[in-house]
N, C-alpha and C. Protein backbone atom coordinates (compact mmCIF):
# COMPACT_ATOMS: atom_id res chain seq x y z
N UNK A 1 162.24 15.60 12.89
CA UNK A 1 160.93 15.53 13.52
C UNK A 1 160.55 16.95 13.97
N UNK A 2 159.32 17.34 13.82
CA UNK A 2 158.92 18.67 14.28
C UNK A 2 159.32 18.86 15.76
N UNK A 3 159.01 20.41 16.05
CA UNK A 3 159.25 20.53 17.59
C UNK A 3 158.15 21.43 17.95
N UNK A 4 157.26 21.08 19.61
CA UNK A 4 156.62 21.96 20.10
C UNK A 4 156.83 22.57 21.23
N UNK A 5 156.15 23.59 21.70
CA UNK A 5 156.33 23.74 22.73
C UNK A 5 155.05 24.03 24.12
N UNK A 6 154.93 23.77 24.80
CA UNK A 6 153.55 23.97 25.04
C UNK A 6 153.70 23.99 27.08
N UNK A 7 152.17 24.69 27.41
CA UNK A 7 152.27 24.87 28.49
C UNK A 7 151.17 23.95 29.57
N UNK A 8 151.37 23.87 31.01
CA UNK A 8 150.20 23.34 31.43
C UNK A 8 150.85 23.77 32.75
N UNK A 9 150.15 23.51 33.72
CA UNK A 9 150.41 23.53 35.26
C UNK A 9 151.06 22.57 35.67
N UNK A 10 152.50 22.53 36.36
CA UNK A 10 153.13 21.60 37.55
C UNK A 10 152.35 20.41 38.03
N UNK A 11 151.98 20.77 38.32
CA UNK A 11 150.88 19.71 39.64
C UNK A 11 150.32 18.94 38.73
N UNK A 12 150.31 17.65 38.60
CA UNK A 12 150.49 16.68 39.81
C UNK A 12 152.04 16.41 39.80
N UNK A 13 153.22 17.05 38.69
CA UNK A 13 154.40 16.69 38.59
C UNK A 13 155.13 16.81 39.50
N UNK A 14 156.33 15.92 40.04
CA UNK A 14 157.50 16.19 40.88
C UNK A 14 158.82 16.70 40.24
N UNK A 15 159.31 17.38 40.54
CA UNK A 15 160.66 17.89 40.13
C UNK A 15 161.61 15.93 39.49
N UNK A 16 161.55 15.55 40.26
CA UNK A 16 162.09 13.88 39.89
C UNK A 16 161.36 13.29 38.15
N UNK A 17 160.29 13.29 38.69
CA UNK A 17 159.42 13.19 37.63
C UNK A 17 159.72 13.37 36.15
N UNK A 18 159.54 15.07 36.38
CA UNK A 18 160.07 15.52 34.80
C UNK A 18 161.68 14.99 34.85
N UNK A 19 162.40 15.35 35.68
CA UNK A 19 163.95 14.67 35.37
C UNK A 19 163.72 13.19 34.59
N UNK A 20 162.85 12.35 34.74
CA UNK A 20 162.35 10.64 34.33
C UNK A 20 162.39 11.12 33.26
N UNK A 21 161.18 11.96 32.86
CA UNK A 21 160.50 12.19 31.45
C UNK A 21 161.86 12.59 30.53
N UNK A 22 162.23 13.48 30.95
CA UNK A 22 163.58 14.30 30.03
C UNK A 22 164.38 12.93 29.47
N UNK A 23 164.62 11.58 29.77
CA UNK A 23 165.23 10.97 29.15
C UNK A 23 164.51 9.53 29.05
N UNK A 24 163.36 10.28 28.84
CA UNK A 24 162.10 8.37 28.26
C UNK A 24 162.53 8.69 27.05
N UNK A 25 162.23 7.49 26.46
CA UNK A 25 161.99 6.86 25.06
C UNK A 25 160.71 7.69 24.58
N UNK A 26 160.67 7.56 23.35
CA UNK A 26 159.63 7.95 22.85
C UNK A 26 157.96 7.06 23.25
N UNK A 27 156.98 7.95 23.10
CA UNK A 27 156.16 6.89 23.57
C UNK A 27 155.25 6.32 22.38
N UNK A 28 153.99 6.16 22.95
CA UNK A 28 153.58 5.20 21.88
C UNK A 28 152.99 6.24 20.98
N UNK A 29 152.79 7.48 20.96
CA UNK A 29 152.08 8.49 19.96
C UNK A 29 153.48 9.41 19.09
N UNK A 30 155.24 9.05 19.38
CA UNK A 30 156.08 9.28 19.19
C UNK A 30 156.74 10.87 19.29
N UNK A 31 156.13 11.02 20.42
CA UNK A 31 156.62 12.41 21.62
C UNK A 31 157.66 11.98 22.51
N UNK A 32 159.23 12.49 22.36
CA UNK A 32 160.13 12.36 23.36
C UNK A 32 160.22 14.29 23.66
N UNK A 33 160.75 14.00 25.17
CA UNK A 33 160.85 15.60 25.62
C UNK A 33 162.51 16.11 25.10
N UNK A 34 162.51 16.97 24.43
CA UNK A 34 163.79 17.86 24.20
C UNK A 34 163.93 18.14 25.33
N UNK A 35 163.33 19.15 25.96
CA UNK A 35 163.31 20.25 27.09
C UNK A 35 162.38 20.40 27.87
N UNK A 36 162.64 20.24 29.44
CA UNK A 36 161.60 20.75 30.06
C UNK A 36 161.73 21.93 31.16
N UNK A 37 160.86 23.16 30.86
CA UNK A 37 161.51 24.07 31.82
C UNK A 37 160.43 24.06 32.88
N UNK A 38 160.47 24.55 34.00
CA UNK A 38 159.30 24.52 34.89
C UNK A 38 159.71 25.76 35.83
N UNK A 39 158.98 25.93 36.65
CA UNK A 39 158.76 27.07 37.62
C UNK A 39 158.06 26.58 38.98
N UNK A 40 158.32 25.79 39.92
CA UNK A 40 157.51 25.37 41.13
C UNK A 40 156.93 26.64 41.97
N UNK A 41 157.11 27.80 41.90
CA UNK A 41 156.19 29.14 42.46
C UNK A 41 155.59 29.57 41.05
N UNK A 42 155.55 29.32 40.40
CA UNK A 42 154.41 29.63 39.57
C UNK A 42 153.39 28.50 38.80
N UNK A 43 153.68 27.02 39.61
CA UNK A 43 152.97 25.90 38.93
C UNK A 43 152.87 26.02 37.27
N UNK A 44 153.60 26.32 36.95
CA UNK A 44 154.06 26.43 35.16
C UNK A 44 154.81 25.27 34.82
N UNK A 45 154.82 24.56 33.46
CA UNK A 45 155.68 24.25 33.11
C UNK A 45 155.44 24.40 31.86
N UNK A 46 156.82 24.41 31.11
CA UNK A 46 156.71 24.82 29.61
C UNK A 46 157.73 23.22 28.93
N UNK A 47 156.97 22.58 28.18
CA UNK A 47 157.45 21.59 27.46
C UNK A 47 158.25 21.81 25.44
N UNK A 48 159.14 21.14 25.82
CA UNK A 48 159.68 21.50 24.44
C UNK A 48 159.81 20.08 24.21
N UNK A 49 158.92 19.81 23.11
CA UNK A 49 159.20 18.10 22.56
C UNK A 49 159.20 18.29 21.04
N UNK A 50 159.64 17.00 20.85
CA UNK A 50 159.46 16.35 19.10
C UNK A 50 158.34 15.29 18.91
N UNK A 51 157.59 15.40 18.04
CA UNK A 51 156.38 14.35 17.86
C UNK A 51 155.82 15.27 16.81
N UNK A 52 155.46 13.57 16.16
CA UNK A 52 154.78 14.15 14.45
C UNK A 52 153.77 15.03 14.25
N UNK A 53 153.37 15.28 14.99
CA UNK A 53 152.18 16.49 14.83
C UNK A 53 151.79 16.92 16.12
N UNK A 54 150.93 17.93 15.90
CA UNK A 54 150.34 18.61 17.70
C UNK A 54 149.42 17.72 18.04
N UNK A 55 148.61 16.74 17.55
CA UNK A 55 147.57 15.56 17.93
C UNK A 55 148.41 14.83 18.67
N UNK A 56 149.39 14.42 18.42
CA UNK A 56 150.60 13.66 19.05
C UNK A 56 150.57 14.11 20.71
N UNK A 57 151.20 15.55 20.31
CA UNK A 57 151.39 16.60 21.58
C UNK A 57 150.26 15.88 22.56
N UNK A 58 148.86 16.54 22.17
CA UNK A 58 147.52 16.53 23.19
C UNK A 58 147.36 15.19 23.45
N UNK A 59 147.65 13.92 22.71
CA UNK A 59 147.45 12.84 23.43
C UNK A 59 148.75 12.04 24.21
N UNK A 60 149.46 12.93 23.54
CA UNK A 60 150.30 12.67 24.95
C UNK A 60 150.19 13.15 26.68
N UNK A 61 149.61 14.01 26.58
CA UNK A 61 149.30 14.89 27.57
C UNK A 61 147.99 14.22 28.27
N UNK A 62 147.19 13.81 27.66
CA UNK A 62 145.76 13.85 28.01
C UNK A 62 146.42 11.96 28.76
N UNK A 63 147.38 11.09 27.71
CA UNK A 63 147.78 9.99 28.50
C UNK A 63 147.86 10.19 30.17
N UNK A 64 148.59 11.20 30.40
CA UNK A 64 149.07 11.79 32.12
C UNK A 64 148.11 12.38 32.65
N UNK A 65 147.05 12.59 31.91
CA UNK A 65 145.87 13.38 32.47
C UNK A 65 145.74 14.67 32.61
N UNK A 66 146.91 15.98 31.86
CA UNK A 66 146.76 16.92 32.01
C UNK A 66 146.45 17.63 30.28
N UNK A 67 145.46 19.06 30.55
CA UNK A 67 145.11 19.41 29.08
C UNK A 67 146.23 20.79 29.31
N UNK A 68 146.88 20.83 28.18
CA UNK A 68 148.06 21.98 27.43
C UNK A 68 146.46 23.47 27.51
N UNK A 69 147.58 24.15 28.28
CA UNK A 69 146.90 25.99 27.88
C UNK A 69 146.71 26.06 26.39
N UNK A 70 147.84 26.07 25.88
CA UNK A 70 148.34 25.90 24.64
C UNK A 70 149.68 25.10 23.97
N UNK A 71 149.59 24.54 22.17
CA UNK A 71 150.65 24.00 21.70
C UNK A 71 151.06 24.63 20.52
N UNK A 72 152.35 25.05 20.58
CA UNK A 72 153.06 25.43 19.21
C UNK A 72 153.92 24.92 18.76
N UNK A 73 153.61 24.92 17.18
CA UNK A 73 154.98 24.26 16.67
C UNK A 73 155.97 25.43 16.47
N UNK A 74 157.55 24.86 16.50
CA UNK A 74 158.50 26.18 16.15
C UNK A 74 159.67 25.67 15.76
N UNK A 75 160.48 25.98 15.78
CA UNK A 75 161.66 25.98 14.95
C UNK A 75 162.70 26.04 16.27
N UNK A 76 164.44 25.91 16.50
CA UNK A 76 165.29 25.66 17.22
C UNK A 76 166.31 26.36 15.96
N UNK A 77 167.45 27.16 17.00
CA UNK A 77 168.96 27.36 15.87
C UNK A 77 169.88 26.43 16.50
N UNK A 78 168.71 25.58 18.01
CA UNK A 78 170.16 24.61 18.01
C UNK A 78 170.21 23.14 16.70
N UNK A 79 171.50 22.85 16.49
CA UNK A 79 172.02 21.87 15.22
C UNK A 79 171.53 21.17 15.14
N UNK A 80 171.41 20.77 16.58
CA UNK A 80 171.04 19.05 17.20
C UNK A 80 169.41 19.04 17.36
């Protein structure tokens, strides 16, 4: 499955929160999170998921109510 990575602001997220997300199921547009890194003093967070395309990505996002700065697709040298 492809991988992206993409950015948006913290808020409205809780540190708990993304911990939830990091091990949901895929959802219904078939986006599960690889990785999520965040920054709570800089309201950043940077998402690393799998889902079939970047349309996937944005409606996943737009589900939670937040719009991505930006989404890229990229590549990993990890195996897994």
């Amino acid at each position: 499955m492809p991988k992206f990575i993409d950015t948006h602001p913290m808020e409205p997220f809780t540190e708990q929160q993304l911990k939830d997300l990091q091990n949901a199921p895929a959802d219904e547009f078939g986006v599960t999170h690889h990785d999520i890194l965040f920054s709570k003093k800089d309201n950043l967070i940077y998402c690393v998921l799998e889902a079939p395309n970047a349309e996937a990505i944005h409606k996943h996002h737009a589900k939670a109510g937040i719009s991505c700065d930006w989404v890229r697709q990229v590549e990993s040298t990890r195996s897994k």
